[in-house]
Protein backbone atom coordinates (compact mmCIF):
# COMPACT_ATOMS: atom_id res chain seq x y z
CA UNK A 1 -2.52 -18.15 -7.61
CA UNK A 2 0.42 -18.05 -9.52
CA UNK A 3 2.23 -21.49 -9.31
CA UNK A 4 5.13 -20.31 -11.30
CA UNK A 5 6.02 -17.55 -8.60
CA UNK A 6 9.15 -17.61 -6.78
CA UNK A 7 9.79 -15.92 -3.26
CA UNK A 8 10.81 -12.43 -3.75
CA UNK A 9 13.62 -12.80 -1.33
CA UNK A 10 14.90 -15.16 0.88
CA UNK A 11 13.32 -15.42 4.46
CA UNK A 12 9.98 -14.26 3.53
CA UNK A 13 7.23 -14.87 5.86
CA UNK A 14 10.12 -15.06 8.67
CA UNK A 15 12.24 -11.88 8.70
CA UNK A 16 10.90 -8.36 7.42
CA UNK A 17 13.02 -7.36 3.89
CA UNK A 18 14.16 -3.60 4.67
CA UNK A 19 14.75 -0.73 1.64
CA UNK A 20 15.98 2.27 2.70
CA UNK A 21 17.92 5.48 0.41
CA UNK A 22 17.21 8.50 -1.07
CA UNK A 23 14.19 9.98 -2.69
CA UNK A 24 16.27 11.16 -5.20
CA UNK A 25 19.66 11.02 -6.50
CA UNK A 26 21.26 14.40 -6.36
CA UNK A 27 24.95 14.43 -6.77
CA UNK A 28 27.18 11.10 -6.46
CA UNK A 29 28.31 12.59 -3.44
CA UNK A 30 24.44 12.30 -1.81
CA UNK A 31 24.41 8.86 -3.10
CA UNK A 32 27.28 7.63 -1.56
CA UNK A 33 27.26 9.42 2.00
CA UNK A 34 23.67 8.05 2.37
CA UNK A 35 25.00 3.89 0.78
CA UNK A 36 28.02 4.11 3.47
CA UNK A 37 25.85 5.41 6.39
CA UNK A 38 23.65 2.70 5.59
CA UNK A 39 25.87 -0.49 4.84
CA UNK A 40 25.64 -1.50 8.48
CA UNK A 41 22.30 -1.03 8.92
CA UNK A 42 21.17 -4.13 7.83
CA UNK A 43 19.40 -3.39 4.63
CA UNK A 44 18.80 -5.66 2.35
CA UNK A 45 18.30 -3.06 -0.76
CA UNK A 46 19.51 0.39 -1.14
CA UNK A 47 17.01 2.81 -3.34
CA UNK A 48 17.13 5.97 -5.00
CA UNK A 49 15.01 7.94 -7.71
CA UNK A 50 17.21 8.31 -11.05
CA UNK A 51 14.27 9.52 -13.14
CA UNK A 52 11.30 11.16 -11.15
CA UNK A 53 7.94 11.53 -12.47
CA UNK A 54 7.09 14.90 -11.04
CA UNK A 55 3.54 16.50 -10.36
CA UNK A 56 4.12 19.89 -11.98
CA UNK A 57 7.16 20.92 -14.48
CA UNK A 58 10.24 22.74 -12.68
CA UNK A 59 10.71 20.32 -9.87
CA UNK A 60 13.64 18.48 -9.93
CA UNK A 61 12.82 15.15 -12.15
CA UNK A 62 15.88 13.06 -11.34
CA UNK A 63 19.63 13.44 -12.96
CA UNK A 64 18.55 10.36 -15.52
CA UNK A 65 20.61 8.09 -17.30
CA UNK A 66 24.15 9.71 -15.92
CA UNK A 67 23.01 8.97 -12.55
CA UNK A 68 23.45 5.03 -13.51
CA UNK A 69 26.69 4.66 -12.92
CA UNK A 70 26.34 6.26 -8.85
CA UNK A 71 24.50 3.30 -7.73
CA UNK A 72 27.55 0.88 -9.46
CA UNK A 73 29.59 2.67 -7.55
CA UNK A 74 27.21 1.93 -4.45
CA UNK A 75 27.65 -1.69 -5.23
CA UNK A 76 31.24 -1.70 -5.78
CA UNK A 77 32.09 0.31 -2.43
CA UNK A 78 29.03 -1.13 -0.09
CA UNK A 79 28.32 -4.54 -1.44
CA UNK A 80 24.75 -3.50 -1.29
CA UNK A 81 22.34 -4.16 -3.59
CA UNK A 82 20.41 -1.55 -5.33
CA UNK A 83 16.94 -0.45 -7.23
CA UNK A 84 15.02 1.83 -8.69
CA UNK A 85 11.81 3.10 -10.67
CA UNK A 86 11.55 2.70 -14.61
CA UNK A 87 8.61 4.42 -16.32
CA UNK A 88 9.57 3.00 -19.45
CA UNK A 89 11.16 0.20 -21.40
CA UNK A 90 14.07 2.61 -22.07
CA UNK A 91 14.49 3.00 -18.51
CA UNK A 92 14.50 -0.46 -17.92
CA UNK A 93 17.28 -1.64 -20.31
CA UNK A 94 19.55 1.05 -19.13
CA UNK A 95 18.94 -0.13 -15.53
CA UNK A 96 19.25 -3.47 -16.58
CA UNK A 97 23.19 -2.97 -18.74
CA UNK A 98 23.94 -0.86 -15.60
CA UNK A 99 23.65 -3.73 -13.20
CA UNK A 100 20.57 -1.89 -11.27
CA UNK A 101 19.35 -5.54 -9.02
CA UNK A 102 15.76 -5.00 -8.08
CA UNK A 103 13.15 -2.31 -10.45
CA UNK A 104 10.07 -0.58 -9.33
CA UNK A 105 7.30 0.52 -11.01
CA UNK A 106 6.26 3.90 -9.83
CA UNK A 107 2.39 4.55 -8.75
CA UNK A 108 2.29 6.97 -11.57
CA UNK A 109 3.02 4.18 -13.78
CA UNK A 110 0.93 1.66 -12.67
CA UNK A 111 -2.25 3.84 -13.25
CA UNK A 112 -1.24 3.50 -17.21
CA UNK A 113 -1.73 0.02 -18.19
CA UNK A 114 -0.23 1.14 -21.61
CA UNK A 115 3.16 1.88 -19.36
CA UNK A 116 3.38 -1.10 -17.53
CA UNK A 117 2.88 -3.33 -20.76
CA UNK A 118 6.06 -1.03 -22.09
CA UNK A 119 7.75 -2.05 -19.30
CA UNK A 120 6.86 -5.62 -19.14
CA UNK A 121 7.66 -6.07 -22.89
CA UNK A 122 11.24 -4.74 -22.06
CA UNK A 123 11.53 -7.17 -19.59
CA UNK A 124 10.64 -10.14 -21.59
CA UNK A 125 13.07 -13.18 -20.95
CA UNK A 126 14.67 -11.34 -18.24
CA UNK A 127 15.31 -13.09 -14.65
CA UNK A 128 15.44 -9.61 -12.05
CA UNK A 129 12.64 -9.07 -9.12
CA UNK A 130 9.82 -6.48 -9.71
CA UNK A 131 7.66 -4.57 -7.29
CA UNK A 132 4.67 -2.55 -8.17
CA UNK A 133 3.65 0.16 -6.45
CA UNK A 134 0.02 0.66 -6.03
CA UNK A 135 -1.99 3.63 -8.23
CA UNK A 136 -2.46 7.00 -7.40
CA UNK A 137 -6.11 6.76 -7.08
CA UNK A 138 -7.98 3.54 -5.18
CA UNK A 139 -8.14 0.95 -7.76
CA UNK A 140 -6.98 -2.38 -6.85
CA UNK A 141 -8.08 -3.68 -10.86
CA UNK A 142 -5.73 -1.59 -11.83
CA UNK A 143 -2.67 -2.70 -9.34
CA UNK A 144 -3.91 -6.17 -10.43
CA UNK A 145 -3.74 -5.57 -13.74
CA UNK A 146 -0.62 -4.28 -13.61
CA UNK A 147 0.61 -7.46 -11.36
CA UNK A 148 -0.69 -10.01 -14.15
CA UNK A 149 1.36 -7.85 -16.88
CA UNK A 150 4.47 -8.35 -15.45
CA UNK A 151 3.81 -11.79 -14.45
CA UNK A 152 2.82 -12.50 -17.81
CA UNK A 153 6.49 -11.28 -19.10
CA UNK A 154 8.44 -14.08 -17.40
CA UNK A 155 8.88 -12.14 -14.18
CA UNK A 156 8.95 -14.18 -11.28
CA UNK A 157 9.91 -12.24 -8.33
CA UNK A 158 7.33 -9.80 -7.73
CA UNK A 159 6.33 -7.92 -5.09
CA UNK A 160 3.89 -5.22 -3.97
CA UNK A 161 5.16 -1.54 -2.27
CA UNK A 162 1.87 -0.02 -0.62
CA UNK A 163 2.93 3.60 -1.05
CA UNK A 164 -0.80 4.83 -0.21
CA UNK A 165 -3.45 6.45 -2.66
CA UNK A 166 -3.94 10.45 -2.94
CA UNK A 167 -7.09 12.01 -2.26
CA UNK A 168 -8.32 15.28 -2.47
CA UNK A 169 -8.01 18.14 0.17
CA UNK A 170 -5.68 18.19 3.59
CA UNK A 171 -5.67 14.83 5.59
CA UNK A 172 -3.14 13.52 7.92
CA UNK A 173 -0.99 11.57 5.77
CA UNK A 174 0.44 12.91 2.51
CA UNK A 175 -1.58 9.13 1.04
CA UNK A 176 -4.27 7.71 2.73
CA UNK A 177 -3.20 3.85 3.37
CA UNK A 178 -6.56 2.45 2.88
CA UNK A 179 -5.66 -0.66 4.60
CA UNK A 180 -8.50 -2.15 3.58
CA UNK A 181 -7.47 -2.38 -0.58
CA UNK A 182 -4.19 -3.42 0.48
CA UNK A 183 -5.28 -6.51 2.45
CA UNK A 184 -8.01 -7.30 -0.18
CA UNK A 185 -5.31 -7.42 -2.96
CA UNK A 186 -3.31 -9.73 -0.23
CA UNK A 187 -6.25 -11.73 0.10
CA UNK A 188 -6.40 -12.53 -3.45
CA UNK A 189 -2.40 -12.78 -3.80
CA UNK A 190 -1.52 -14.48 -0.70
CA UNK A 191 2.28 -15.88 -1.79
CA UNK A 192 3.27 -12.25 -2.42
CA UNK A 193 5.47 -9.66 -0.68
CA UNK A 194 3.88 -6.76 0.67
CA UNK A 195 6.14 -3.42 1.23
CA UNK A 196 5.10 -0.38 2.93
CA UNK A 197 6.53 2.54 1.56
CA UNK A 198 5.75 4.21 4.78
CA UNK A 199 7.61 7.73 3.70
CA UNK A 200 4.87 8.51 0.99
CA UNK A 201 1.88 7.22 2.75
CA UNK A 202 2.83 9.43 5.99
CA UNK A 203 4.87 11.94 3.94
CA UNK A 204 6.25 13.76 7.48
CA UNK A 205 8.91 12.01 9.59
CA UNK A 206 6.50 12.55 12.60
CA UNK A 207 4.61 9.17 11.65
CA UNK A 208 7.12 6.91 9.87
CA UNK A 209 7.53 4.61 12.90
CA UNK A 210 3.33 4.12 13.79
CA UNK A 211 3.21 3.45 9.94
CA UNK A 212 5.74 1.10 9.61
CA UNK A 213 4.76 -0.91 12.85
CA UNK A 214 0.72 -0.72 11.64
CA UNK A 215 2.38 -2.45 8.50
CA UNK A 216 4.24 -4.93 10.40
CA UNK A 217 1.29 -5.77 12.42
CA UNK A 218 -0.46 -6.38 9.75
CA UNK A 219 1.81 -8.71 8.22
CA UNK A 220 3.73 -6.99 5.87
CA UNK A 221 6.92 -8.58 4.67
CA UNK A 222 9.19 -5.37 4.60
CA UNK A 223 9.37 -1.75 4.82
CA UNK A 224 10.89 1.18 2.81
CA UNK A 225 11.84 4.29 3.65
CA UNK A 226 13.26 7.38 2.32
CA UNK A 227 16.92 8.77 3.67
CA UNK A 228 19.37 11.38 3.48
CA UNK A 229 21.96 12.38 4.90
CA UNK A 230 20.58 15.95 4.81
CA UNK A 231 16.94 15.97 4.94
CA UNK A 232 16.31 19.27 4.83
CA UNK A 233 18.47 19.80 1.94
CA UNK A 234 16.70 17.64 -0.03
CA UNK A 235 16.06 18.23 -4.04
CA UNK A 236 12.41 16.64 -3.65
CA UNK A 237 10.15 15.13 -0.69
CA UNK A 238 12.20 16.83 2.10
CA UNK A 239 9.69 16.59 5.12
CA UNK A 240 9.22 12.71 4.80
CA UNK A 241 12.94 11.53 4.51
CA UNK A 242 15.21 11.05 7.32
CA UNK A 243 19.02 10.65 8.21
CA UNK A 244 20.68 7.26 8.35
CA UNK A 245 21.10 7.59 12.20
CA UNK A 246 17.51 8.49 12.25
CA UNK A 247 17.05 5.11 10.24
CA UNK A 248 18.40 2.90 12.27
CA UNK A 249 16.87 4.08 15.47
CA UNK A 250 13.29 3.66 13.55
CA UNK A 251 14.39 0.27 12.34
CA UNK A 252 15.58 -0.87 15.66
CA UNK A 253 12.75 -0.35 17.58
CA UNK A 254 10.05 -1.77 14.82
CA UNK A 255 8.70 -5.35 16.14
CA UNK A 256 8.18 -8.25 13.08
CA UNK A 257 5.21 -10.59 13.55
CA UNK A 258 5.31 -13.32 12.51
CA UNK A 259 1.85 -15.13 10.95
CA UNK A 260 1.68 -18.17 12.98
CA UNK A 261 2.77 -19.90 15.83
CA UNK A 262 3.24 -23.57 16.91
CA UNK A 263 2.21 -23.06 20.54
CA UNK A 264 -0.95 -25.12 21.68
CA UNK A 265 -2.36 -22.99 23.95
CA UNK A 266 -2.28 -19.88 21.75
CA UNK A 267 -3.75 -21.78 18.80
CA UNK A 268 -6.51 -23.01 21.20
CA UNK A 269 -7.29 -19.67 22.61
CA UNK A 270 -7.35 -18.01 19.14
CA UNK A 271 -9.57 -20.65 18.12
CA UNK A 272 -11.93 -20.33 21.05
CA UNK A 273 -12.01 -15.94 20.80
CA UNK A 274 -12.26 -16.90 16.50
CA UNK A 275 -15.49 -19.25 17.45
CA UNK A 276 -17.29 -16.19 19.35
CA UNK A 277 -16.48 -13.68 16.84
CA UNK A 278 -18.45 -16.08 13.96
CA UNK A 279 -20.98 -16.47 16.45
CA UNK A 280 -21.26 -13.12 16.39
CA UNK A 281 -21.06 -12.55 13.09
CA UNK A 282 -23.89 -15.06 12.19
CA UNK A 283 -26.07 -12.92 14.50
CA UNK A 284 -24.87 -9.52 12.73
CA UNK A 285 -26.08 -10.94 9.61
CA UNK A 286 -29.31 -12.09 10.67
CA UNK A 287 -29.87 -8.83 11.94
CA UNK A 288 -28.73 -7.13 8.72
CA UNK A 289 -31.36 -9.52 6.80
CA UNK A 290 -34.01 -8.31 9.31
CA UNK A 291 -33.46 -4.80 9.10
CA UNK A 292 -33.32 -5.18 5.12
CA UNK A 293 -36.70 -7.03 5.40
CA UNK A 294 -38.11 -3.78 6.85
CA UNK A 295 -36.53 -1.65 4.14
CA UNK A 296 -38.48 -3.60 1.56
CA UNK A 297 -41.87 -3.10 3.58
CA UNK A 298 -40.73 0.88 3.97
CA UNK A 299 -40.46 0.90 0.17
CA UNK A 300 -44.13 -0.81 -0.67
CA UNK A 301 -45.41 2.18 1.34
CA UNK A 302 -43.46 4.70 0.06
CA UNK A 303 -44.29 3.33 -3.50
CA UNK A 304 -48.28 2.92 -2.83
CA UNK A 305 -48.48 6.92 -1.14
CA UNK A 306 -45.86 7.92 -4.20
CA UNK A 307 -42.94 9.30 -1.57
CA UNK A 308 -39.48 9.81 -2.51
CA UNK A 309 -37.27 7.08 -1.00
CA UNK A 310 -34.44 9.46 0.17
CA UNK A 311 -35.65 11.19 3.00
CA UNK A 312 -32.50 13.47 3.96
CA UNK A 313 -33.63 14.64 7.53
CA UNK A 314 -34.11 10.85 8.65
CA UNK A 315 -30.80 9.85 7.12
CA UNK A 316 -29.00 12.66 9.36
CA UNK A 317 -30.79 11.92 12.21
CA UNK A 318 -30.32 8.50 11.85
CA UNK A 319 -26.18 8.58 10.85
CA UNK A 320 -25.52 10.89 13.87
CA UNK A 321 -27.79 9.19 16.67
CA UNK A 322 -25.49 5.90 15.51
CA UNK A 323 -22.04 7.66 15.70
CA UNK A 324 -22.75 8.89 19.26
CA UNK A 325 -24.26 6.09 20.46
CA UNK A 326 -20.98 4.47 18.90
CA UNK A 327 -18.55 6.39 20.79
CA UNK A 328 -20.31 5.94 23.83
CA UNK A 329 -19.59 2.21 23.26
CA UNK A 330 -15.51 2.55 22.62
CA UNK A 331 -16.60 2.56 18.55
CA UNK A 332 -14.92 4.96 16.58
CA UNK A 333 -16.73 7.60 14.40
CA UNK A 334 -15.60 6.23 11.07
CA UNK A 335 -16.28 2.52 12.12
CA UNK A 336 -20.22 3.80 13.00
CA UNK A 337 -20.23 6.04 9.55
CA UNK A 338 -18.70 3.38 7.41
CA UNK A 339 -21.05 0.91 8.34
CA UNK A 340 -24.00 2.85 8.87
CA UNK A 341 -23.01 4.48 5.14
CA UNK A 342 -23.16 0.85 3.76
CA UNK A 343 -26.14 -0.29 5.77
CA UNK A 344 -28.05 3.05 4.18
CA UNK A 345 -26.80 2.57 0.26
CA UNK A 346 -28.28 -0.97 0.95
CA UNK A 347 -31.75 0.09 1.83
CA UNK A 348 -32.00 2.65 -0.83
CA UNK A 349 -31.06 -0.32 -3.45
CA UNK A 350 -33.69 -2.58 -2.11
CA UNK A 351 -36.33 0.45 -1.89
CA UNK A 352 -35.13 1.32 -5.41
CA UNK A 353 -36.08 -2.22 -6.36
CA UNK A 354 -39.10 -2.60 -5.09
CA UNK A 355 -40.17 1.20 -6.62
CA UNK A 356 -38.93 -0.44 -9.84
CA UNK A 357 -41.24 -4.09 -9.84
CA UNK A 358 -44.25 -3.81 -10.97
């Protein structure tokens, strides 16, 4: 743990820390209709894209430096604070001589160690709050890695945006969350703030609200979103971003938890349900070590009468008896195939192993 880190904002771990503004900044116009339908929403930063790493050339990619001087004016007419994503150290220092409060480092950016060095570098010496948005692809070295960089440079705000990792072919979210990474990386960086940049992981305004509350729920300290006061006239990411009326009815019905209680008789109950589940778990594992036991007799044989350790028809037979039998029990399908997955790449090791001693 970083002992030199400072709270990223004031009230974390008690109140959620809310972002909300364009994708993009258009015109000054856009900028400012969307700032003044948000000052009294409660938001404690106002964000919009000035440069815009794009996918594919021809899409708008942001109205760049001359777009600076729009979120001043945001500042100067709202009294709201304001940030946005640098890809480079010339982004940063014109952010920085344009008064820009908070920076981001895009996902695009964080994949490129060599960028977020750039970045860090620029920042040397420099007192403003970071967040780093997570990688494209599922790496959490590499969101890490990108962490310690700008940690390293002096930086001692910081916080995390999970904005959700792309994977190939159609899926229900725009970015799958993988929860899972997220919490791992909050494991290992427990003092830091976790956002959910629920617009890009759903990237529809059908699930912005189950997103942000799963985030909530899960003890995230704050949520961004993505508005306009014209969605559907939006210059980039149309579908995901919403108006500022639309905003604060999301906001107002999204519940905060908070991560611990005083109450006796909660903590006492948690403690007792907490007790079972270890109980349980103790017995899970001796199973495991049973069953894996077995897999290293299975091997012997299979090594002695010269058999292939994969044996495909078993495996299927095996995977879907489990998922049914699963779902039967309340178990979802990708609880049963995730563990029976695991379970399976296990056994192969082990027979792998034992093919391999002599």
């Amino acid at each position: 743990m970083n002992t030199n880190r400072s709270p990223f904002f004031k009230g974390q771990g008690s109140r959620p820390y809310w972002i909300a503004g364009p994708c993009s900044a258009e015109t000054e116009q856009q900028v400012l209709e969307t700032a003044h339908g948000l000052k009294d929403a409660g938001i404690d930063l106002f964000r919009a894209g000035i440069w815009k790493p794009r996918t594919r050339p021809g899409d708008f990619e942001g109205n760049g430096s001359p777009a600076l001087p729009w979120l001043q004016r945001v500042k100067e007419e709202t009294g709201l604070s304001v940030c946005t994503e640098v890809a480079n150290a010339q982004h940063a220092e014109e952010a920085l001589r344009c008064g820009v409060d908070v920076l981001w480092i895009g996902a695009r950016s964080t994949t490129n160690p060599f960028s977020v060095q750039e970045i860090a570098d620029a920042l040397q010496g420099v007192d403003i709050p970071v967040m780093v948005k997570n990688p494209i692809n599922p790496d959490i070295k590499l969101w890490m890695g990108a962490l310690e960089r700008i940690e390293r440079a002096g930086i001692k705000k910081v916080a995390v945006i999970h904005r959700g990792f792309s994977t190939f072919g159609k899926d229900k979210y725009r970015n799958q969350p993988r929860w899972q990474l997220a919490i791992e990386l909050k494991r290992q960086f427990p003092d830091l703030a976790f956002i959910c940049d629920s617009s890009h992981i759903c990237g529809s305004r059908e699930w912005l609200y189950d997103v942000s509350q799963k985030a909530l729920d899960l003890n995230y300290d704050g949520i961004m979103l993505e508005v306009h006061p014209r969605p559907h006239e939006a210059w980039s990411d149309a579908l995901q971003q919403i108006t500022p009326d639309q905003y604060k009815e999301v906001k107002s019905k999204l519940n905060f938890r908070y991560s611990s209680t005083d109450d006796v008789d909660f903590l006492d109950s948690l403690e007792a349900l907490r007790g079972q589940i270890d109980e349980i778990d103790d017995e899970i594992l001796a199973l495991l070590e049973a069953r894996m036991k077995l897999c290293d007799g299975i091997g012997r044989f299979k090594k002695r009468n010269n058999i292939a350790i994969l044996q495909t028809s078993r495996w299927s037979e095996i995977l879907e008896k489990s998922i049914a039998k699963g779902q039967r029990k309340g178990l979802s399908s990708e609880l049963i195939s995730g563990v029976m997955k695991a379970v399976h790449q296990e056994s192969i090791n082990r027979q792998h192993k034992v093919m391999r001693d002599a």
